[in-house]
Protein backbone atom coordinates (compact mmCIF):
# COMPACT_ATOMS: atom_id res chain seq x y z
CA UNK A 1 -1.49 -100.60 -112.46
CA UNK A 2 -2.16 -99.73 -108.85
CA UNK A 3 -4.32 -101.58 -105.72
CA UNK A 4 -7.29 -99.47 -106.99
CA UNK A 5 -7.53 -100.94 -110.18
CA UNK A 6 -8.65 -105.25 -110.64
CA UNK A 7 -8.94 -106.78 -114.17
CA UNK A 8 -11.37 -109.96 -114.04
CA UNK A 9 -10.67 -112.39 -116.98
CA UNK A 10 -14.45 -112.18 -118.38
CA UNK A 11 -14.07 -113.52 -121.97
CA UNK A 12 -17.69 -115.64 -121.18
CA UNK A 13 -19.47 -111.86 -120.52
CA UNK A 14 -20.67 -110.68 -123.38
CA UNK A 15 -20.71 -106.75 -123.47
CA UNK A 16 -24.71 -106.65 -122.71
CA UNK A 17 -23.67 -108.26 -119.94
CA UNK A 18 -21.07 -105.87 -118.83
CA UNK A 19 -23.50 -102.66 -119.13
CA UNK A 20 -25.72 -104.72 -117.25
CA UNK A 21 -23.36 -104.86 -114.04
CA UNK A 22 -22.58 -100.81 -114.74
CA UNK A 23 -25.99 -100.36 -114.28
CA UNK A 24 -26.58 -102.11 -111.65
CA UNK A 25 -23.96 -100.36 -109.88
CA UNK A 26 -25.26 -97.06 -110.99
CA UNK A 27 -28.97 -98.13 -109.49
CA UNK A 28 -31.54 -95.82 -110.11
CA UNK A 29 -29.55 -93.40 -112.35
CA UNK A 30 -29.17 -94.26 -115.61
CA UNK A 31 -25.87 -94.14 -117.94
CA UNK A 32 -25.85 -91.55 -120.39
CA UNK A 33 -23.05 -91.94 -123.55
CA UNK A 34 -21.15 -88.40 -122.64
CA UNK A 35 -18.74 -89.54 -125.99
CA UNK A 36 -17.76 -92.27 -127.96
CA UNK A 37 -17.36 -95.44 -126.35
CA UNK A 38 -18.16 -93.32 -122.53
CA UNK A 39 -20.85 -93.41 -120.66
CA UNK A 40 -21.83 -91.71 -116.90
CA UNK A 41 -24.11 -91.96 -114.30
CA UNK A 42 -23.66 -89.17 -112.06
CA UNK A 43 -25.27 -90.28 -108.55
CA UNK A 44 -24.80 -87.22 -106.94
CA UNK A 45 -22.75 -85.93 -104.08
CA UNK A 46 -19.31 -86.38 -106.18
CA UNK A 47 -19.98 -89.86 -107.15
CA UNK A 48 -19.81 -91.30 -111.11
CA UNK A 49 -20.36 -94.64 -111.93
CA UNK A 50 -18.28 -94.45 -115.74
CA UNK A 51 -18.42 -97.22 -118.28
CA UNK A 52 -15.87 -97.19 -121.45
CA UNK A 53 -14.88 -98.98 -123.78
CA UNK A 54 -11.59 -96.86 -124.45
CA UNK A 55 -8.49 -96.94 -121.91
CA UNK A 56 -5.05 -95.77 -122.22
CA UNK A 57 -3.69 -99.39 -120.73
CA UNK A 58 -6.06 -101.29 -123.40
CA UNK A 59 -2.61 -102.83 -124.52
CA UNK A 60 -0.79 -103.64 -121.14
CA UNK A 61 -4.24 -105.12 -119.45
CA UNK A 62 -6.15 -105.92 -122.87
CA UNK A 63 -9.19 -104.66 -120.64
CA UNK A 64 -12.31 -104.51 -123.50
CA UNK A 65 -14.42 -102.22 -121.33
CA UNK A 66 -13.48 -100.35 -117.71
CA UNK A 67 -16.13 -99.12 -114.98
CA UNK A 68 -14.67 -96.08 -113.05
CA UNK A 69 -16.14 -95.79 -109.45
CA UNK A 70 -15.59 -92.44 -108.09
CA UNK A 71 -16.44 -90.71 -104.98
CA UNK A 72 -17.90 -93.77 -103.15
CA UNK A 73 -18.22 -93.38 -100.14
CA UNK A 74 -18.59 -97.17 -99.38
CA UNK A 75 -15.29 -97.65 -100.73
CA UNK A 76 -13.37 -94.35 -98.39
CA UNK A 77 -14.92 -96.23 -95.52
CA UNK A 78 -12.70 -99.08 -96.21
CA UNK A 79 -9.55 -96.66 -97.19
CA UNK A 80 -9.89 -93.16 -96.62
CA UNK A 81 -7.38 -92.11 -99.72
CA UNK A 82 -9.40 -94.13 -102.21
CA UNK A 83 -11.25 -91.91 -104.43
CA UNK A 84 -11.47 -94.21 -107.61
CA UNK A 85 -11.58 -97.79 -108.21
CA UNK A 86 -11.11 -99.25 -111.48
CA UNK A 87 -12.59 -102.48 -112.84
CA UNK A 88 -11.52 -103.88 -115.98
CA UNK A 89 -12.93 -106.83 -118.23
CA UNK A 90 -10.95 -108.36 -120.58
């Protein structure tokens, strides 16, 4: 795994509670499923807010669900060559 990605031990969230925080993160725009197990929120200007359920490190991080945070701006002000973040809940 790289410095962009973080996996939070968050067997007391239930999975409401993890679409919940995607949301929230998403604001205004809501997540539409785009495929099994995927949904997006496209904010606009190149940034996705991406919740799944599916992930090819499932087995190495045993991650249930992973929000992909793409083209924030926010987070290039803090590092320039960051153009996704992963979070992962196991």
């Amino acid at each position: 795994m790289s410095g962009t990605t973080k996996v939070f031990d968050s067997q007391n969230l239930t999975d409401q509670e993890i679409r919940n925080f995607a949301q929230q993160l998403a604001g205004d725009v809501p997540l539409v499923q785009k495929a099994p197990n995927v949904w997006l929120a496209d904010l606009g200007g190149g940034q996705t807010v991406t919740l799944r359920s599916v992930s090819s490190s499932q087995a190495t991080t045993a991650a249930r669900w992973t929000i992909d945070l793409r083209g924030s701006a926010q987070l290039q002000q803090v590092n320039s060559a960051v153009k996704q973040f992963e979070l992962k809940f196991r």
